[in-house]
C-alpha atoms as a PDB file:
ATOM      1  CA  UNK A   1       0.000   0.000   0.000  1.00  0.00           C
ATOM      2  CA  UNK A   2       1.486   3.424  -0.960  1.00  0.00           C
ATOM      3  CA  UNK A   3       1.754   6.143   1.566  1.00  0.00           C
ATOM      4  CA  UNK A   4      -0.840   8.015  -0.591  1.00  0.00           C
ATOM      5  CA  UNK A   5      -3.356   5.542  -0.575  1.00  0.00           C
ATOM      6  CA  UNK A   6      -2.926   5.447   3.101  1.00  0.00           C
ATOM      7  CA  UNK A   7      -2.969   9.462   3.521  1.00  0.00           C
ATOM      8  CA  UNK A   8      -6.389   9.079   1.672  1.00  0.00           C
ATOM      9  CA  UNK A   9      -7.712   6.022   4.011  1.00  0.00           C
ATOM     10  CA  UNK A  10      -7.210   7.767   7.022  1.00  0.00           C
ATOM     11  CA  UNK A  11      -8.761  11.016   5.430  1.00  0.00           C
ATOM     12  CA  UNK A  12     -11.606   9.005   4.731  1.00  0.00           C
ATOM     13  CA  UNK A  13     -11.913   7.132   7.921  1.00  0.00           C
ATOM     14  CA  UNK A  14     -11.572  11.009   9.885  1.00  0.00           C
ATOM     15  CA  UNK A  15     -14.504  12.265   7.940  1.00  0.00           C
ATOM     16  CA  UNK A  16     -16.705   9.376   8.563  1.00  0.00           C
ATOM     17  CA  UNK A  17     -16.181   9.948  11.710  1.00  0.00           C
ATOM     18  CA  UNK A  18     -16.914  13.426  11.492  1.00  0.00           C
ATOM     19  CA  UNK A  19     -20.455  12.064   9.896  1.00  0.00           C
ATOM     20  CA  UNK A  20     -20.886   9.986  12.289  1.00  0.00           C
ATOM     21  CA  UNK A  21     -20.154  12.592  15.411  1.00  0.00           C
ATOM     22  CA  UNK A  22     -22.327  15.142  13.708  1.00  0.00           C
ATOM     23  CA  UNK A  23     -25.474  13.010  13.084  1.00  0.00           C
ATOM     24  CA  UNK A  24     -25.169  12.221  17.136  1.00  0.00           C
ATOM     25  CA  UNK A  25     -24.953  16.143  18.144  1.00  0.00           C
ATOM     26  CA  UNK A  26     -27.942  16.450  15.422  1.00  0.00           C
ATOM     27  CA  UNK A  27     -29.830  13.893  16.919  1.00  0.00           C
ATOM     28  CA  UNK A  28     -29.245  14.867  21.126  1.00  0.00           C
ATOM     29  CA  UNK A  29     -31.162  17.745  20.501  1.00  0.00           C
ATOM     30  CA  UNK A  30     -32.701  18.198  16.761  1.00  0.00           C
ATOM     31  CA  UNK A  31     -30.849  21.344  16.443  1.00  0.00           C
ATOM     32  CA  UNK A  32     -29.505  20.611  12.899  1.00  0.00           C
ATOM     33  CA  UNK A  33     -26.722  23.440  13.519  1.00  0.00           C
ATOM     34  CA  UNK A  34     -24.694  21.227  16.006  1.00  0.00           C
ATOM     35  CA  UNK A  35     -24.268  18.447  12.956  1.00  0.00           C
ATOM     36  CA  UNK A  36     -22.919  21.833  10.508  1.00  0.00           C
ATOM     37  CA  UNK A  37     -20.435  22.961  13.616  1.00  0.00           C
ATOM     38  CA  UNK A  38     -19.083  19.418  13.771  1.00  0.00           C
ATOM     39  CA  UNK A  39     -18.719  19.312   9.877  1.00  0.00           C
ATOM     40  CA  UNK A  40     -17.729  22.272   9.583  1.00  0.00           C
ATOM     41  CA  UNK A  41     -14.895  21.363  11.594  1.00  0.00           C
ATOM     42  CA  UNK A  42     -13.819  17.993  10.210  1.00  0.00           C
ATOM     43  CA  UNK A  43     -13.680  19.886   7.106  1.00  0.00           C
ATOM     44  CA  UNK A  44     -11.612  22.565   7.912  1.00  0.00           C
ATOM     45  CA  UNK A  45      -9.528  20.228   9.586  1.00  0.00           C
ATOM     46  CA  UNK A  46      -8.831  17.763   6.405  1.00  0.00           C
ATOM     47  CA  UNK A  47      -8.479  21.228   4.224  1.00  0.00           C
ATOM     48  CA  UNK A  48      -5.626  22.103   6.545  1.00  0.00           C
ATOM     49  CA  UNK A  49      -4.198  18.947   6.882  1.00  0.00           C
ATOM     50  CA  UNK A  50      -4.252  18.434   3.231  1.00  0.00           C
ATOM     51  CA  UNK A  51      -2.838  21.978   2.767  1.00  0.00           C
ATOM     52  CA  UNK A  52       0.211  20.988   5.212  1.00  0.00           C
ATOM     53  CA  UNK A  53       0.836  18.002   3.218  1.00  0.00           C
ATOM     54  CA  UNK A  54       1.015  20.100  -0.384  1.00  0.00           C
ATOM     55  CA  UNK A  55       3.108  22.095   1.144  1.00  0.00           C
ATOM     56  CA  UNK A  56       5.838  19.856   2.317  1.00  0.00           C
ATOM     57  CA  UNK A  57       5.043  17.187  -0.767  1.00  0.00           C
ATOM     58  CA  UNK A  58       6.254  20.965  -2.752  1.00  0.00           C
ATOM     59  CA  UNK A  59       9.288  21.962  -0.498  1.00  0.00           C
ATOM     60  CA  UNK A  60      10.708  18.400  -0.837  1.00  0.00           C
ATOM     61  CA  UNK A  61      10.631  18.799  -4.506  1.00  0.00           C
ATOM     62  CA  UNK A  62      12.443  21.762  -4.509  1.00  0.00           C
ATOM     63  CA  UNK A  63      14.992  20.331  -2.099  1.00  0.00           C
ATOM     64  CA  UNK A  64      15.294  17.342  -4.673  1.00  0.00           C
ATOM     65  CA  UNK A  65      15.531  19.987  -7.168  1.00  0.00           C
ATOM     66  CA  UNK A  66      18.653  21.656  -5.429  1.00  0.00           C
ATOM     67  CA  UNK A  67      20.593  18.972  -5.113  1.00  0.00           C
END
């Protein structure tokens, strides 16, 4: 298994749980903003995440480029 494919498993994995955290705050209450906060935040979570990982997959080309 490539570390991709295993960078996109776990991505996967973290936003079902995100799903499956947000359907439970929907369904203590019925307030259907409580499930949007909690995806809201799994999402900017993986969009940071996968930010920080373009951004060093891009500085270690340019080291390889250097060299």
């Amino acid at each position: 298994m490539t570390a991709n494919r295993v960078i996109l498993l776990i991505a996967v994995v973290v936003a079902a749980w995100g799903v499956y955290h947000a359907v439970g705050a929907y369904l203590f209450n019925h307030n259907p903003w409580r499930g949007v906060v909690v995806l809201g935040c799994v999402a900017a979570y993986l969009g940071f995440w996968s930010l920080m990982l373009s951004a060093r997959r891009a500085r270690l080309e340019r080291q390889g480029r250097e060299r």
